[in-house]
C-alpha atoms as a PDB file:
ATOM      1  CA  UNK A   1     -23.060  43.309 -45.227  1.00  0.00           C
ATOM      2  CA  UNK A   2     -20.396  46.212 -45.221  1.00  0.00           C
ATOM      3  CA  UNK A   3     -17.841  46.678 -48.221  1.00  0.00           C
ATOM      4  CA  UNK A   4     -14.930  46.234 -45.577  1.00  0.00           C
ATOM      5  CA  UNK A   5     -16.269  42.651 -45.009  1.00  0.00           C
ATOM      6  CA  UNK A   6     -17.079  42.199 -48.522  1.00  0.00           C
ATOM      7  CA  UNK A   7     -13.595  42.976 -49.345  1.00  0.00           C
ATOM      8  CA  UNK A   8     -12.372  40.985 -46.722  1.00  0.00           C
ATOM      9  CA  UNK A   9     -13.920  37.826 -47.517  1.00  0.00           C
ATOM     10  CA  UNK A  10     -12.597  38.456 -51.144  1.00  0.00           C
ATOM     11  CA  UNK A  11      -9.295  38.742 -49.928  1.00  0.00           C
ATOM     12  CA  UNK A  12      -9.723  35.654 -47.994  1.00  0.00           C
ATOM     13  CA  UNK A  13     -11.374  33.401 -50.641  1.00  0.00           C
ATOM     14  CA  UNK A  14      -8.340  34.629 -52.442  1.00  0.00           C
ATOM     15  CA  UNK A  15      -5.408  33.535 -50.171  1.00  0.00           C
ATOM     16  CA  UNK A  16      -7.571  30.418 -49.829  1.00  0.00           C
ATOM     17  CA  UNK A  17      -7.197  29.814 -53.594  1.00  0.00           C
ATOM     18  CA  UNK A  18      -3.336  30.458 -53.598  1.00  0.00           C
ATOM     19  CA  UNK A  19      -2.850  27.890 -50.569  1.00  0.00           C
ATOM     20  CA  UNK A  20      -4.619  25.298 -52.070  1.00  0.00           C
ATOM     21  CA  UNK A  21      -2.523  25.778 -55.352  1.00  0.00           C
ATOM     22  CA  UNK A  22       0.818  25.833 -53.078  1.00  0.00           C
ATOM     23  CA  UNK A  23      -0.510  22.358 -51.907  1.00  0.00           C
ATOM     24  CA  UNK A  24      -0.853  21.085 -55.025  1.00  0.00           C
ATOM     25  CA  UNK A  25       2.354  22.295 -56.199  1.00  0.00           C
ATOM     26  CA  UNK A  26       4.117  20.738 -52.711  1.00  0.00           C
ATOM     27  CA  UNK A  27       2.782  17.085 -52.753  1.00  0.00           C
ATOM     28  CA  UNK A  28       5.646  14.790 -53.819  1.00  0.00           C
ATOM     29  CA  UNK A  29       4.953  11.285 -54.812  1.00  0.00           C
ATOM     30  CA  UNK A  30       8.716  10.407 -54.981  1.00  0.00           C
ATOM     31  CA  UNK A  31       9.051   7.493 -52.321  1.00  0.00           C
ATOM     32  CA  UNK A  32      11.880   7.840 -50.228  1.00  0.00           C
ATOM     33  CA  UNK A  33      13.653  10.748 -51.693  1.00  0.00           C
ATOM     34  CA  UNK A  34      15.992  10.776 -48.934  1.00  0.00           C
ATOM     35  CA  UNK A  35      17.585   7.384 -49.799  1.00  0.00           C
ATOM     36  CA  UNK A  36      16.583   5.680 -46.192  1.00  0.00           C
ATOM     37  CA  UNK A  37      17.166   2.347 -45.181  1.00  0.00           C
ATOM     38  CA  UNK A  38      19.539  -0.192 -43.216  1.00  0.00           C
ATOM     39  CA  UNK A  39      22.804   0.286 -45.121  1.00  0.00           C
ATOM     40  CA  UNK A  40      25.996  -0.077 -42.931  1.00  0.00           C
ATOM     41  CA  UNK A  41      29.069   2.322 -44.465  1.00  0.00           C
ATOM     42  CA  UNK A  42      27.994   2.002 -47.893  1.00  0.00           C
ATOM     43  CA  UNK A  43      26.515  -0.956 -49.869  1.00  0.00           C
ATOM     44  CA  UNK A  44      26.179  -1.384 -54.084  1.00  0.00           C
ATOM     45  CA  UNK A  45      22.961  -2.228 -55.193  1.00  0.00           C
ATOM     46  CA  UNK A  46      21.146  -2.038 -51.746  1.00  0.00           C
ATOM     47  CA  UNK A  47      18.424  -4.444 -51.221  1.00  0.00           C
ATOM     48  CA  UNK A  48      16.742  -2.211 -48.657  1.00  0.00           C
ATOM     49  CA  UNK A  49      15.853   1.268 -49.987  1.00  0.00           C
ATOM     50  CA  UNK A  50      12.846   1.485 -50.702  1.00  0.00           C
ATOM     51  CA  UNK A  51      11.068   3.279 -53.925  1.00  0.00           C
ATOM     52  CA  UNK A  52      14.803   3.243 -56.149  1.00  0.00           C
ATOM     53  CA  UNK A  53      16.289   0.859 -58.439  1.00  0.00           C
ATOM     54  CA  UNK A  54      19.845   0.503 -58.582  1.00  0.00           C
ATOM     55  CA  UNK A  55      22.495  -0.529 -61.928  1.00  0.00           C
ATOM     56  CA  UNK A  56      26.013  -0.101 -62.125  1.00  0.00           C
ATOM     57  CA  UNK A  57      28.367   1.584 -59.370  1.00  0.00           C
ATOM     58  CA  UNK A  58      25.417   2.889 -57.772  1.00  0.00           C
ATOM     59  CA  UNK A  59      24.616   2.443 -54.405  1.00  0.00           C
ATOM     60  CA  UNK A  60      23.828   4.325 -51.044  1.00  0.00           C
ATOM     61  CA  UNK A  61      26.150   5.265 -47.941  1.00  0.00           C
ATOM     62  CA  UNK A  62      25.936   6.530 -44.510  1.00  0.00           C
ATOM     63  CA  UNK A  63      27.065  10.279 -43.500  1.00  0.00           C
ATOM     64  CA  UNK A  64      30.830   9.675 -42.637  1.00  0.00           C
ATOM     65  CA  UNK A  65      31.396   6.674 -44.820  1.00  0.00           C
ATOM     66  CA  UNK A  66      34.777   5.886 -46.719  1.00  0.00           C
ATOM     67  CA  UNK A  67      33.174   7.941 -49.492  1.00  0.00           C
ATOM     68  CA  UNK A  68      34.230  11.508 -47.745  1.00  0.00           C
ATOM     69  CA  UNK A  69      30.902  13.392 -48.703  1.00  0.00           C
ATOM     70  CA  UNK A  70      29.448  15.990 -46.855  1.00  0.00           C
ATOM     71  CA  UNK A  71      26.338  15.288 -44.682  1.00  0.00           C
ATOM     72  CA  UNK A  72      23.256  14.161 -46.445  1.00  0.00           C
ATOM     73  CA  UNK A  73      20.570  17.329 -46.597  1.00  0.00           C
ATOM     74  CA  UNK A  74      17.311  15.730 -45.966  1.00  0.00           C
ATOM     75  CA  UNK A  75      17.799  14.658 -42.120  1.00  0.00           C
ATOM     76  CA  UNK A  76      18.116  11.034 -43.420  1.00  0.00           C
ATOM     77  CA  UNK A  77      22.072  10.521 -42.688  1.00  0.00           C
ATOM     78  CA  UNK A  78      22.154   8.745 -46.125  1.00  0.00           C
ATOM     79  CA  UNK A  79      22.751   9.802 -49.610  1.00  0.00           C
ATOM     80  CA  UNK A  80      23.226   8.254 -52.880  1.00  0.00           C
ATOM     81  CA  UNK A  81      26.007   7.614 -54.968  1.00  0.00           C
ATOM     82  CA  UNK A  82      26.712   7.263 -58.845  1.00  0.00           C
ATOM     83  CA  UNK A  83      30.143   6.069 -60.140  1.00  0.00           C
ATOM     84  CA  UNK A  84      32.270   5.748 -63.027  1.00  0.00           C
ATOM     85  CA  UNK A  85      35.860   4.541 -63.985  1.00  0.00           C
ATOM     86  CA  UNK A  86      38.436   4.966 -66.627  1.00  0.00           C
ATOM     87  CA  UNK A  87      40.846   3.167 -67.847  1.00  0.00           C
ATOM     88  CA  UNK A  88      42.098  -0.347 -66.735  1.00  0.00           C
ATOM     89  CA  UNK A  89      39.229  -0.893 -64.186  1.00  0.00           C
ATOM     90  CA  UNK A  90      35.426  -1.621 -64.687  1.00  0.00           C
ATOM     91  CA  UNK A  91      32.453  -0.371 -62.886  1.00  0.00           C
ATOM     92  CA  UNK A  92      32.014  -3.036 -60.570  1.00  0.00           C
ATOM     93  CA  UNK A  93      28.662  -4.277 -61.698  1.00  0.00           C
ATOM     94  CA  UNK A  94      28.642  -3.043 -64.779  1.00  0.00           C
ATOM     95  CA  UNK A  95      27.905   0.325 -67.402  1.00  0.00           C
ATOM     96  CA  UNK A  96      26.608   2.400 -66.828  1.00  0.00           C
ATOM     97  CA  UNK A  97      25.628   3.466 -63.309  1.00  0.00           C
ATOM     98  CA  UNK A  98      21.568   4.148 -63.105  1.00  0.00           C
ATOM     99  CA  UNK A  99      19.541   5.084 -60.151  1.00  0.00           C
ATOM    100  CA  UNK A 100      15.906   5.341 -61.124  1.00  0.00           C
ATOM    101  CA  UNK A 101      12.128   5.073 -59.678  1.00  0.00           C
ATOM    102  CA  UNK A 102       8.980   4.599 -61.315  1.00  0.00           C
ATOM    103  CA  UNK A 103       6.774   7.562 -60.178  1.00  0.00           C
ATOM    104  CA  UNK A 104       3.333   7.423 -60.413  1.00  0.00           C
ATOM    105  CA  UNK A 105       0.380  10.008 -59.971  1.00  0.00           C
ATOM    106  CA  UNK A 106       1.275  12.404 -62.556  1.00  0.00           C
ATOM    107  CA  UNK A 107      -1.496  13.752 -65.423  1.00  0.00           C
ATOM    108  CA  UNK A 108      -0.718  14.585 -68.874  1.00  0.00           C
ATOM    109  CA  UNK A 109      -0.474  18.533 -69.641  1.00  0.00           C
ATOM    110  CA  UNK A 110       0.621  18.951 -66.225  1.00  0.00           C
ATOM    111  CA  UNK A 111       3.805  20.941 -65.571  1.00  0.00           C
ATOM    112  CA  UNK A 112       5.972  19.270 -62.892  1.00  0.00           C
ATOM    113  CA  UNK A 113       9.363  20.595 -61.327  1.00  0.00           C
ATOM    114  CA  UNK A 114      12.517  18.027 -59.990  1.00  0.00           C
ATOM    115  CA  UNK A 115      14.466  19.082 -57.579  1.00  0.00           C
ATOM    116  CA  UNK A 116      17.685  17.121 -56.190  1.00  0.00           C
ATOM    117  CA  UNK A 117      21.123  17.703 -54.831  1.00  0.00           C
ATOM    118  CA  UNK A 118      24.463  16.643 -56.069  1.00  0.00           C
ATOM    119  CA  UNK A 119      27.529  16.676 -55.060  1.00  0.00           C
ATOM    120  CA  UNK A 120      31.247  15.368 -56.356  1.00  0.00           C
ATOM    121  CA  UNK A 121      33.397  13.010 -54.194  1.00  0.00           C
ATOM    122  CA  UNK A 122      36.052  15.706 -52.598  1.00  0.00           C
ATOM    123  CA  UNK A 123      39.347  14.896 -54.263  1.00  0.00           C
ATOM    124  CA  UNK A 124      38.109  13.225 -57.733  1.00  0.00           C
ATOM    125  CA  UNK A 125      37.172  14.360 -60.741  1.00  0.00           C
ATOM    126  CA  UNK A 126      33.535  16.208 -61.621  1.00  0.00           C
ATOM    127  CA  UNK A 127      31.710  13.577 -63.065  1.00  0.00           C
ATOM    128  CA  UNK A 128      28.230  14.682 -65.738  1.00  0.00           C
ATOM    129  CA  UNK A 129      25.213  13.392 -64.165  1.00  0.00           C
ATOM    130  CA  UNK A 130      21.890  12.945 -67.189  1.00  0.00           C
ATOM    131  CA  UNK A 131      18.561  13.430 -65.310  1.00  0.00           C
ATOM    132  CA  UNK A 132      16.172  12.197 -67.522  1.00  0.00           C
ATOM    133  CA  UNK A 133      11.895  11.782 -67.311  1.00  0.00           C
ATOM    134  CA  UNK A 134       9.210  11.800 -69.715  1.00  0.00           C
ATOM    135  CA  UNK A 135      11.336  12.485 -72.940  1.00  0.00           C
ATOM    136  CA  UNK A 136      13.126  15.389 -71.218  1.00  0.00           C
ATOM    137  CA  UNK A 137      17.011  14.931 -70.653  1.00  0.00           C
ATOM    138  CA  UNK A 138      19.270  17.416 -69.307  1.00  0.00           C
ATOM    139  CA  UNK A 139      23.248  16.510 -67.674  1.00  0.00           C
ATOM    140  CA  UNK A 140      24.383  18.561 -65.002  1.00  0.00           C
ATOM    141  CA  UNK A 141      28.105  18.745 -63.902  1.00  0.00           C
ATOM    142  CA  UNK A 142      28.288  18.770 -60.328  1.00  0.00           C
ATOM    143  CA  UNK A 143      29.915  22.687 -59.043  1.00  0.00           C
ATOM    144  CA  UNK A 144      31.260  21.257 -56.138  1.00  0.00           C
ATOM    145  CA  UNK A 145      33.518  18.470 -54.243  1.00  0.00           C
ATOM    146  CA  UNK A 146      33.036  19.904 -50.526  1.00  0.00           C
ATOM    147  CA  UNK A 147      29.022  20.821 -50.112  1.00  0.00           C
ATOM    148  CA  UNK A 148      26.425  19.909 -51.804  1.00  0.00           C
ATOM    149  CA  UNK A 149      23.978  21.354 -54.762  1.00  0.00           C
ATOM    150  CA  UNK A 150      20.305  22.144 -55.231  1.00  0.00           C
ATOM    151  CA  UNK A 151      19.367  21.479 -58.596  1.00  0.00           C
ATOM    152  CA  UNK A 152      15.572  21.854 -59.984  1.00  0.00           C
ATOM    153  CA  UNK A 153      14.582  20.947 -63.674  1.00  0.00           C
ATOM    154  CA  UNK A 154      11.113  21.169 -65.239  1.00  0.00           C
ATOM    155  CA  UNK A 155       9.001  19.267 -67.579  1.00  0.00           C
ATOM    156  CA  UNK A 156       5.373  19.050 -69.201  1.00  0.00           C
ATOM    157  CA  UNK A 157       3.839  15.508 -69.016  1.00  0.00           C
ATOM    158  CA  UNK A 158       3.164  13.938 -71.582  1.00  0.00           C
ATOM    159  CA  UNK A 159       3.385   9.808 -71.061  1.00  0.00           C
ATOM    160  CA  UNK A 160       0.256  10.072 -68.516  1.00  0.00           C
ATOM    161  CA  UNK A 161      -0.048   8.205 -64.683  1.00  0.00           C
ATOM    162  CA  UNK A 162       3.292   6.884 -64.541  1.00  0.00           C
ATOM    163  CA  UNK A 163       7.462   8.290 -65.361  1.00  0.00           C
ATOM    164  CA  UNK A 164      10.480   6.550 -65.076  1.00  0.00           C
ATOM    165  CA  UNK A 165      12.822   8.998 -63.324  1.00  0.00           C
ATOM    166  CA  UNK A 166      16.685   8.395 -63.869  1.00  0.00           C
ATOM    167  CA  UNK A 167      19.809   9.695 -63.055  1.00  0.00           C
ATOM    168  CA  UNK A 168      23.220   7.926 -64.523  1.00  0.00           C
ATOM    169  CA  UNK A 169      26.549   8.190 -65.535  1.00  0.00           C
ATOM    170  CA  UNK A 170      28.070   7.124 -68.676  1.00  0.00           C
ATOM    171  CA  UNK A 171      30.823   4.748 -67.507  1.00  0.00           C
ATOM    172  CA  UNK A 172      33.432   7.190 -69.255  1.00  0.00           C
ATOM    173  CA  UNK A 173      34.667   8.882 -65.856  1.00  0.00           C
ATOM    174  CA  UNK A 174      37.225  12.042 -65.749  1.00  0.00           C
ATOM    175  CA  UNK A 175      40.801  11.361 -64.826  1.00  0.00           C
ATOM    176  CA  UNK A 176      42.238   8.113 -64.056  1.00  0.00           C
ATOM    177  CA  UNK A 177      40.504   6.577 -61.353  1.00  0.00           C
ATOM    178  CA  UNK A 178      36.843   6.477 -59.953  1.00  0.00           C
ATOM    179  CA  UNK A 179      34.536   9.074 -60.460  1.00  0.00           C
ATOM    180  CA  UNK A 180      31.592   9.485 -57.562  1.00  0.00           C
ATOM    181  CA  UNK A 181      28.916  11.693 -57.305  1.00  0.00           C
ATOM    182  CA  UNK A 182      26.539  11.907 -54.856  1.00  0.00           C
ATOM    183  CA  UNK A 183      22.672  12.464 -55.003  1.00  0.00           C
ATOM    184  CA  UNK A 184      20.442  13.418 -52.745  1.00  0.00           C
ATOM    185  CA  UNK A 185      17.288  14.774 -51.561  1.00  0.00           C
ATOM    186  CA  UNK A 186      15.368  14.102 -54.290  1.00  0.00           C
ATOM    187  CA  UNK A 187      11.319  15.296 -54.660  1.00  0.00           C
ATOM    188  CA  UNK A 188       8.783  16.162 -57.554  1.00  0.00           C
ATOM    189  CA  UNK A 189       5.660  18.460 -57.662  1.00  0.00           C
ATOM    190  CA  UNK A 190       3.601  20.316 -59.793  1.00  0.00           C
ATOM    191  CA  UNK A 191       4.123  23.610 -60.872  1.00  0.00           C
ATOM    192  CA  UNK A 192       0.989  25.686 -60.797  1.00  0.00           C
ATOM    193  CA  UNK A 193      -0.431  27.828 -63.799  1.00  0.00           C
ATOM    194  CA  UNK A 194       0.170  31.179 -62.703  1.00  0.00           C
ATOM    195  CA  UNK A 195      -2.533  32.271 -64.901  1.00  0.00           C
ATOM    196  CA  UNK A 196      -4.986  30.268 -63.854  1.00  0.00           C
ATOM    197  CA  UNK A 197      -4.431  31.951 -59.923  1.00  0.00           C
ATOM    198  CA  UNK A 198      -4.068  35.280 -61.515  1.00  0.00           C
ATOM    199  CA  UNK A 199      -7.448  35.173 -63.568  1.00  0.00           C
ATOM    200  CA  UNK A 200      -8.501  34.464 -60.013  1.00  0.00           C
ATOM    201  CA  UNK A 201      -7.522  36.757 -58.304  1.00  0.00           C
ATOM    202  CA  UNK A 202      -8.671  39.800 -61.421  1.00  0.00           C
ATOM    203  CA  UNK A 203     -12.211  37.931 -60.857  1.00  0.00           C
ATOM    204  CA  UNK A 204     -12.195  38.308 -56.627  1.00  0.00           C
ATOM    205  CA  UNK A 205     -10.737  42.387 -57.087  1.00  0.00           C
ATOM    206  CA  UNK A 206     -13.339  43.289 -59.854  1.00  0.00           C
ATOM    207  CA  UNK A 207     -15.731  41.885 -57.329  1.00  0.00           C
ATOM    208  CA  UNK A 208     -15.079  43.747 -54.722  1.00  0.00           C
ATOM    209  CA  UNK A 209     -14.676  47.302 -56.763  1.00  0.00           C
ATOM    210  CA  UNK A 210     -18.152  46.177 -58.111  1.00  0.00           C
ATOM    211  CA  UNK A 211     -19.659  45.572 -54.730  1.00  0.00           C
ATOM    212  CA  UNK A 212     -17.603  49.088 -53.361  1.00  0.00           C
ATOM    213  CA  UNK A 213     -19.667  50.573 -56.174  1.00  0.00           C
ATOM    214  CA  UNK A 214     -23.022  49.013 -55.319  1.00  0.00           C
ATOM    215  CA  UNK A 215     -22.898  49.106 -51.671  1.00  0.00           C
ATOM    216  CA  UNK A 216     -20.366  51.936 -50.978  1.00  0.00           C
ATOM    217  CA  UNK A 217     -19.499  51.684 -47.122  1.00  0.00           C
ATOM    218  CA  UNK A 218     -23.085  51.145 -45.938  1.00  0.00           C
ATOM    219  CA  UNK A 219     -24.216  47.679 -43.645  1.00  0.00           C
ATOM    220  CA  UNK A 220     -27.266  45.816 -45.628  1.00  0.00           C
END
């Protein structure tokens, strides 16, 4: 066996290693992140999307719907929506507005990244949207009314198997009328420990500088 192949196999056991962590770090267990199902225009708490659960002024609509937002990323043609009034009119269904899943899969000690998009109803206010999962809460003020925004948080699980994720407004809106924001695109996976790959990867070069040593260049 030659260094060069030696090496080579090294390298290769290597890459292997870092592809099976990307894997790990790409499998989503959120269940239809995309906000899919039969909903004509738009529809309050739809009955047919499956994997979310729906409170409030929240609800899903079609690309091109009365609502005025951009199309969906995703490839679905849907998005959500979360929305909030002021003054003399109330949220249709009530306060707040809450869309939220029950994820499942996760294991404590684990780092885990969300990643969504949001986007403000072009011509009303910008309306704070509170992402919150295991214990970790964080509101994010949509930048935009014409396209929409990736967002990514991260958290360290702690409650074991399953998380409630949640997004919501707080009923309080900005301005005078309804408030909207859309949501979209929504997926979760785990963040690998870069030191565990890199520990891996000092372990595969130190072999192959010890085998360069013991072999030099010459076929066994």
């Amino acid at each position: 066996m030659s260094f060069v192949r030696t090496k080579a196999f090294a390298l290769s056991l290597l890459a292997t290693l870092a592809l099976a962590g990307t894997a790990v770090a790409n499998a989503n267990p959120i269940l239809n992140g995309n906000f899919s199902g039969s909903v004509s225009g738009y529809a309050y708490d739809p009955s047919n999307v499956a994997g979310w659960t729906f409170s409030g002024g929240a609800g899903v609509q079609q690309n091109g719907s009365a609502w005025g937002f951009t199309n969906a990323p995703g490839g679905s043609g849907q998005s959500a929506f979360l929305q909030s009034y002021m003054g003399p009119i109330n949220v249709p269904t009530g306060n707040p507005s809450t869309i939220s899943q029950t994820v499942s899969g996760l294991t404590v000690g684990d780092s885990y990244q969300v990643s969504f998009y949001l986007e403000a109803r072009p011509g009303y206010g910008l309306d704070p949207v509170t992402v919150t999962i295991d214990g970790t809460t964080v509101t994010i003020t949509p930048t935009s009314d014409s396209s929409w925004t990736k967002y990514t948080e991260y958290f360290t699980d702690s409650a074991g198997d399953s998380n409630t994720l949640t997004f919501s407004v707080s009923g309080s809106g900005v301005g005078n009328y309804d408030n909207d924001t859309g949501l979209a695109d929504v997926s979760l996976a785990g963040v690998p420990e870069p030191g565990t790959l890199l520990l891996l990867g000092s372990g595969l070069l130190a072999f192959a500088g010890f085998a360069r040593r013991k072999f030099g260049t010459r076929n066994l």
